[in-house]
C-alpha atoms as a PDB file:
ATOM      1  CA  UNK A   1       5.251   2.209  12.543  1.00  0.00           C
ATOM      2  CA  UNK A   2       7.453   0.197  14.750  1.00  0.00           C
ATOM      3  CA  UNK A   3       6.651  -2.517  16.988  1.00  0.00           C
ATOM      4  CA  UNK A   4       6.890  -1.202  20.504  1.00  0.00           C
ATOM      5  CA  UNK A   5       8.234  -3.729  23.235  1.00  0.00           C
ATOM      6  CA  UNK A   6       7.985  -4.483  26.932  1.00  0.00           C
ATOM      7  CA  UNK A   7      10.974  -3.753  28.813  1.00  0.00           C
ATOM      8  CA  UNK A   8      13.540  -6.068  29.227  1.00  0.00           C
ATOM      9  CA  UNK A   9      12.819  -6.784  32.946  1.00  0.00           C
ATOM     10  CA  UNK A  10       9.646  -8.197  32.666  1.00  0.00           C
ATOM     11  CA  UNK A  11       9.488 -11.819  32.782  1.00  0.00           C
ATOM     12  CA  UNK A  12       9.553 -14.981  35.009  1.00  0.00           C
ATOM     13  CA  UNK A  13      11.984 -15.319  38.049  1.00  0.00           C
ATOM     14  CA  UNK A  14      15.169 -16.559  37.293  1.00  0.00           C
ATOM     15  CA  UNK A  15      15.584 -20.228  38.438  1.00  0.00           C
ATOM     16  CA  UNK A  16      18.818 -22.205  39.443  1.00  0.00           C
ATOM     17  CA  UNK A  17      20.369 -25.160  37.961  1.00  0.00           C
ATOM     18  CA  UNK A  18      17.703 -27.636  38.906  1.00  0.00           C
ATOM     19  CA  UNK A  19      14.876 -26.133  37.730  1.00  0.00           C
ATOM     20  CA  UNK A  20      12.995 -25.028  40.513  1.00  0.00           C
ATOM     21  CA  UNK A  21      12.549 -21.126  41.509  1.00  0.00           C
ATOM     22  CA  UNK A  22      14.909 -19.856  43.884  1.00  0.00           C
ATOM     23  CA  UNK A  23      14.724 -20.181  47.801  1.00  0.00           C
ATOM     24  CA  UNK A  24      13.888 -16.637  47.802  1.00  0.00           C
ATOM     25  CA  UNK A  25      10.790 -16.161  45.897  1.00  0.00           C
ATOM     26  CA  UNK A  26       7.498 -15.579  47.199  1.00  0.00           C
ATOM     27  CA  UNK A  27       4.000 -16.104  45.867  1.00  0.00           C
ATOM     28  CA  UNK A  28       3.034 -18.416  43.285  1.00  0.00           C
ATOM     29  CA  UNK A  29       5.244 -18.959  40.348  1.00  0.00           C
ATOM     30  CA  UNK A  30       4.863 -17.348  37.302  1.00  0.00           C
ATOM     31  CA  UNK A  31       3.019 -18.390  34.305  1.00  0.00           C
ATOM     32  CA  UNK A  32       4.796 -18.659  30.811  1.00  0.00           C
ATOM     33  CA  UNK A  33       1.716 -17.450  29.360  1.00  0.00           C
ATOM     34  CA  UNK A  34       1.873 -13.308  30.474  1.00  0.00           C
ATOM     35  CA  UNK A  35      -1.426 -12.971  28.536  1.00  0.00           C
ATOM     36  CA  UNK A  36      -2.946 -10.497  25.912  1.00  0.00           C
ATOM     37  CA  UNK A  37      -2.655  -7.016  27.869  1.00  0.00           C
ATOM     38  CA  UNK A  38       1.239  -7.927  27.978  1.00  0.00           C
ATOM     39  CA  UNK A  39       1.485  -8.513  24.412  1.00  0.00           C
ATOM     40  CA  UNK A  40       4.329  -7.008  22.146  1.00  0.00           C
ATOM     41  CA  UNK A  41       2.433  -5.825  19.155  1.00  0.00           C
ATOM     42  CA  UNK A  42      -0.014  -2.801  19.917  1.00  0.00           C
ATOM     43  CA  UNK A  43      -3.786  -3.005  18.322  1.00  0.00           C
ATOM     44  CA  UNK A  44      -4.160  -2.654  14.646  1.00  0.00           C
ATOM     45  CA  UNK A  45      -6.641   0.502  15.926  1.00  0.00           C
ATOM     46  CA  UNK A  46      -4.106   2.144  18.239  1.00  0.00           C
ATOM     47  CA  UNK A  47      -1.277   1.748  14.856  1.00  0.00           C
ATOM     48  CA  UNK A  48      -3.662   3.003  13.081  1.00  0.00           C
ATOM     49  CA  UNK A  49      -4.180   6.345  14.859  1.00  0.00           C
ATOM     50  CA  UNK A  50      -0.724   6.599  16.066  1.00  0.00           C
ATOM     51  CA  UNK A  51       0.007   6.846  11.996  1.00  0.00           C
ATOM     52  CA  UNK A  52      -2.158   9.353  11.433  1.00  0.00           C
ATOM     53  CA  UNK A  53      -0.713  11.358  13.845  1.00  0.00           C
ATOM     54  CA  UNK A  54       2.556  10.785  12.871  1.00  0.00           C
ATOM     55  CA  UNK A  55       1.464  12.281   9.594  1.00  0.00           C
ATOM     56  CA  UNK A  56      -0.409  15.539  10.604  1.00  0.00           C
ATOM     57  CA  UNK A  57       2.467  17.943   9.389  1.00  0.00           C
ATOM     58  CA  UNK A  58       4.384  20.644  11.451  1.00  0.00           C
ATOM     59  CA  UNK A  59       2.079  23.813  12.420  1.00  0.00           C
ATOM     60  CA  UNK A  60      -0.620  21.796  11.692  1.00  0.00           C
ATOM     61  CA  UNK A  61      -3.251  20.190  14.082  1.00  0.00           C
ATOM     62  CA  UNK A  62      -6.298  17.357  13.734  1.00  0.00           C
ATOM     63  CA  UNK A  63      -8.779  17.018  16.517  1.00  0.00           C
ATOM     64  CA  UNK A  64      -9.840  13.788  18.043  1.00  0.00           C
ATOM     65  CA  UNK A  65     -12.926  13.648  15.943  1.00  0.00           C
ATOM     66  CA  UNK A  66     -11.164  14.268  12.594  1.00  0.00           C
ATOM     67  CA  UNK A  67      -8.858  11.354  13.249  1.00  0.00           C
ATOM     68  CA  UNK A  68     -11.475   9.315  13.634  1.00  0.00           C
ATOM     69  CA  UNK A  69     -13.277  10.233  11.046  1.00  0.00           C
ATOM     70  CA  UNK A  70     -10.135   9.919   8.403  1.00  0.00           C
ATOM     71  CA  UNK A  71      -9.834   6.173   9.719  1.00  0.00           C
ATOM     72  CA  UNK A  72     -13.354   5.574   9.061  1.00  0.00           C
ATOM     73  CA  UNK A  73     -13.751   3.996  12.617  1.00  0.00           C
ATOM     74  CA  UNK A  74     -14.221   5.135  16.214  1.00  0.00           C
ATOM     75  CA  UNK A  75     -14.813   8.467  17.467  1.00  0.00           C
ATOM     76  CA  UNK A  76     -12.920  11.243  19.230  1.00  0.00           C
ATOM     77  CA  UNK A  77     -13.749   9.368  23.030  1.00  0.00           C
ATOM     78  CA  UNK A  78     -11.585   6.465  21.561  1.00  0.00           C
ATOM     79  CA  UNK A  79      -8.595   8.210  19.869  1.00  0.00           C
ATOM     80  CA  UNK A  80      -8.487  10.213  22.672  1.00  0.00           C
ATOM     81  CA  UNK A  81      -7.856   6.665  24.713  1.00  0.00           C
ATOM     82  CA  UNK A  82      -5.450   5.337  22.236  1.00  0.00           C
ATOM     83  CA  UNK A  83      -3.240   8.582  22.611  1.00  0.00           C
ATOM     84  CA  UNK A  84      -3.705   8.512  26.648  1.00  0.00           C
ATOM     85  CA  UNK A  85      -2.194   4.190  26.409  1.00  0.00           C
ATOM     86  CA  UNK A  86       0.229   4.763  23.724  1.00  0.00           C
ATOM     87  CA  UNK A  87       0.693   8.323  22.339  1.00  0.00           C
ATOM     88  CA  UNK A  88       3.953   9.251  24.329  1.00  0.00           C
ATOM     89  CA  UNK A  89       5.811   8.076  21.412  1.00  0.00           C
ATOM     90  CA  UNK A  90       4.593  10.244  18.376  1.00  0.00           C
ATOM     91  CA  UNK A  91       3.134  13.653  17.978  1.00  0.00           C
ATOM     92  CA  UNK A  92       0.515  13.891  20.569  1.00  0.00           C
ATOM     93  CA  UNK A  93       0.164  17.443  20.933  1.00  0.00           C
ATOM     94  CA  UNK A  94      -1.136  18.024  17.017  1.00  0.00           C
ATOM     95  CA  UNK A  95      -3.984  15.865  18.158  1.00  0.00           C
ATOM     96  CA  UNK A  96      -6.326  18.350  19.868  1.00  0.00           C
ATOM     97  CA  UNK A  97      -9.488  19.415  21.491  1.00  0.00           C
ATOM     98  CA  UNK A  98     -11.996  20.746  19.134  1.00  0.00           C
ATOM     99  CA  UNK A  99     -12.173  23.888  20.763  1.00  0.00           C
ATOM    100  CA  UNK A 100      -8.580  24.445  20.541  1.00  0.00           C
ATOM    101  CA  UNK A 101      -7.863  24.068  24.250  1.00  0.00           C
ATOM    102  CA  UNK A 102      -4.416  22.891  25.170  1.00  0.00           C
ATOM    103  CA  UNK A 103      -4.020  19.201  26.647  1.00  0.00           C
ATOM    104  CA  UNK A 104      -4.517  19.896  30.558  1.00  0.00           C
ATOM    105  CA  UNK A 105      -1.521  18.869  32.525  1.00  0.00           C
ATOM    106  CA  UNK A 106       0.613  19.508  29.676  1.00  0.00           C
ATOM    107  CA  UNK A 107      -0.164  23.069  28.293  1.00  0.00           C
ATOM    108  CA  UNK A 108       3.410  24.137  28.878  1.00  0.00           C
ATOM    109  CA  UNK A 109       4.963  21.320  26.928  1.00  0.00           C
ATOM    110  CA  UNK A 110       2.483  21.296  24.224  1.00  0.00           C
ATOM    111  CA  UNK A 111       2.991  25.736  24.112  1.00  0.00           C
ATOM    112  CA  UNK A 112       6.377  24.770  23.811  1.00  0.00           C
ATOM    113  CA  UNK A 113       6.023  22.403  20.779  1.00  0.00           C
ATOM    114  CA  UNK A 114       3.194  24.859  18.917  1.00  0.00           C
ATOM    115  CA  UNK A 115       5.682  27.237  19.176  1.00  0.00           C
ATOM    116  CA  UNK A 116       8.409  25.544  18.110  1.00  0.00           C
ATOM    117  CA  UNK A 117       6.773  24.543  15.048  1.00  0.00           C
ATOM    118  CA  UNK A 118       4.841  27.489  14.281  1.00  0.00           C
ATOM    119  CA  UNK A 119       1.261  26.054  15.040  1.00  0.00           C
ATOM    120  CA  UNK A 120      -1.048  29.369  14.916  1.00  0.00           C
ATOM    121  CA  UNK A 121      -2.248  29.891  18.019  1.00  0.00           C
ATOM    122  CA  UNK A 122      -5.372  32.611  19.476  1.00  0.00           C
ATOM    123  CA  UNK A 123      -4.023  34.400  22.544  1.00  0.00           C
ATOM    124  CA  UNK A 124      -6.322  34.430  25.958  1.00  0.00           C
ATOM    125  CA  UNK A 125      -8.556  36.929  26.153  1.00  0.00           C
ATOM    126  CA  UNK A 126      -9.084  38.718  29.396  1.00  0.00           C
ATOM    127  CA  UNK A 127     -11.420  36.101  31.284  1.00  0.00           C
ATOM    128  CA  UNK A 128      -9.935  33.180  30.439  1.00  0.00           C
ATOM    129  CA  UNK A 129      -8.875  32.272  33.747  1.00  0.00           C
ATOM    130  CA  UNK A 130      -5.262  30.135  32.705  1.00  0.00           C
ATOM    131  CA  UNK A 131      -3.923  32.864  30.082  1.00  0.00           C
ATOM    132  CA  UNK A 132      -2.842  30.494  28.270  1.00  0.00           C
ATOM    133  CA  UNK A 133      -3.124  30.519  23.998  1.00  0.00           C
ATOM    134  CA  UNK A 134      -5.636  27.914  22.422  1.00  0.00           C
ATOM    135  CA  UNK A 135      -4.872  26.004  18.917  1.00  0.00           C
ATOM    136  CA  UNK A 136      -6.215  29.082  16.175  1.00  0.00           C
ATOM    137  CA  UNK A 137      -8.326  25.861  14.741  1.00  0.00           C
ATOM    138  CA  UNK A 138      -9.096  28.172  11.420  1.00  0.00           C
ATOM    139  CA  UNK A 139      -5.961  28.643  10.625  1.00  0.00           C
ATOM    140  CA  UNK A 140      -4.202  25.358  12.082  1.00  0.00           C
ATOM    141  CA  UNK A 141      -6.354  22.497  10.893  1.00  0.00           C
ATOM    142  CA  UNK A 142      -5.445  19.804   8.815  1.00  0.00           C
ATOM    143  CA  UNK A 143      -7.887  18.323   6.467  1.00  0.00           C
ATOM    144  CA  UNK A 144      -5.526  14.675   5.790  1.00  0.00           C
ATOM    145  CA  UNK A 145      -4.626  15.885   2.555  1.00  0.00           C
ATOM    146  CA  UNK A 146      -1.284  14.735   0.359  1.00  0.00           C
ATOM    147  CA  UNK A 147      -0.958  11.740   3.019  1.00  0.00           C
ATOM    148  CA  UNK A 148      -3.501   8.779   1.432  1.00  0.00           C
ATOM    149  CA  UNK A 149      -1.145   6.349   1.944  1.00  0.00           C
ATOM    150  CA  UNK A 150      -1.993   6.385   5.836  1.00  0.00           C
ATOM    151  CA  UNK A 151      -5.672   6.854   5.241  1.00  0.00           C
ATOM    152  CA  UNK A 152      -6.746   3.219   4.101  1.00  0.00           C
END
């Protein structure tokens, strides 16, 4: 998995040829030290599940829970935080509710991508009040298998 940066902009104020901060800065100056919730590298955790989804196949779906579980650490409550901080980058949508519902806020997108990849889905029945298709979680689930190398 790659290392994923901060952006380029972030950093102290630029200073002129003597040293000291410019005559338009405000506030106290900035520290050289931007801390450990600035850092460069992500958590071994958060690699770790962000791998796992990268490996869930095409079509194929893991919920929260079974992530965890495949790790051997956490639960669903904190894969389901790792992909809220840091899964924009990889997969996200074949990591899903247990019941198959799609991600609120992002159904369309993630309809788009099941699609797409031909992810079995279970149409709406008649009171479901969205009409939108859940995740056919018989038929889509992935067990892990044929990817060990990610599952240390």
């Amino acid at each position: 998995m790659s290392e994923r940066s901060l952006p380029d902009d972030i950093g102290p104020e630029p200073r002129d040829d003597t040293g000291s901060a410019s005559s338009d800065d405000v506030g106290p100056e900035p520290s050289d030290d931007i801390g450990p919730e600035f850092s460069d590298a992500l958590p071994e955790y958060a690699e770790r599940v962000l791998d796992a989804t990268e490996a869930i196949p095409p079509g194929r779906v893991m919920t929260y829970g079974d992530v965890a579980e495949w790790l051997g650490e956490g639960g669903p409550r904190q894969v389901g935080r790792v992909m809220s901080l840091y899964g924009g980058g990889v997969p996200w949508w074949r990591v899903v509710r247990a019941d198959g519902v799609l991600l609120p806020g992002h159904e369309l997108e993630a309809l788009a991508r099941y699609r797409e990849e031909g992810t079995p889905l279970k149409e709406a029945g008649r009171a479901a009040e969205d009409h939108l298709p859940r995740v056919d979680m018989r038929r889509a689930r992935w067990d892990g298998g044929g990817h060990a190398q990610v599952h240390t």
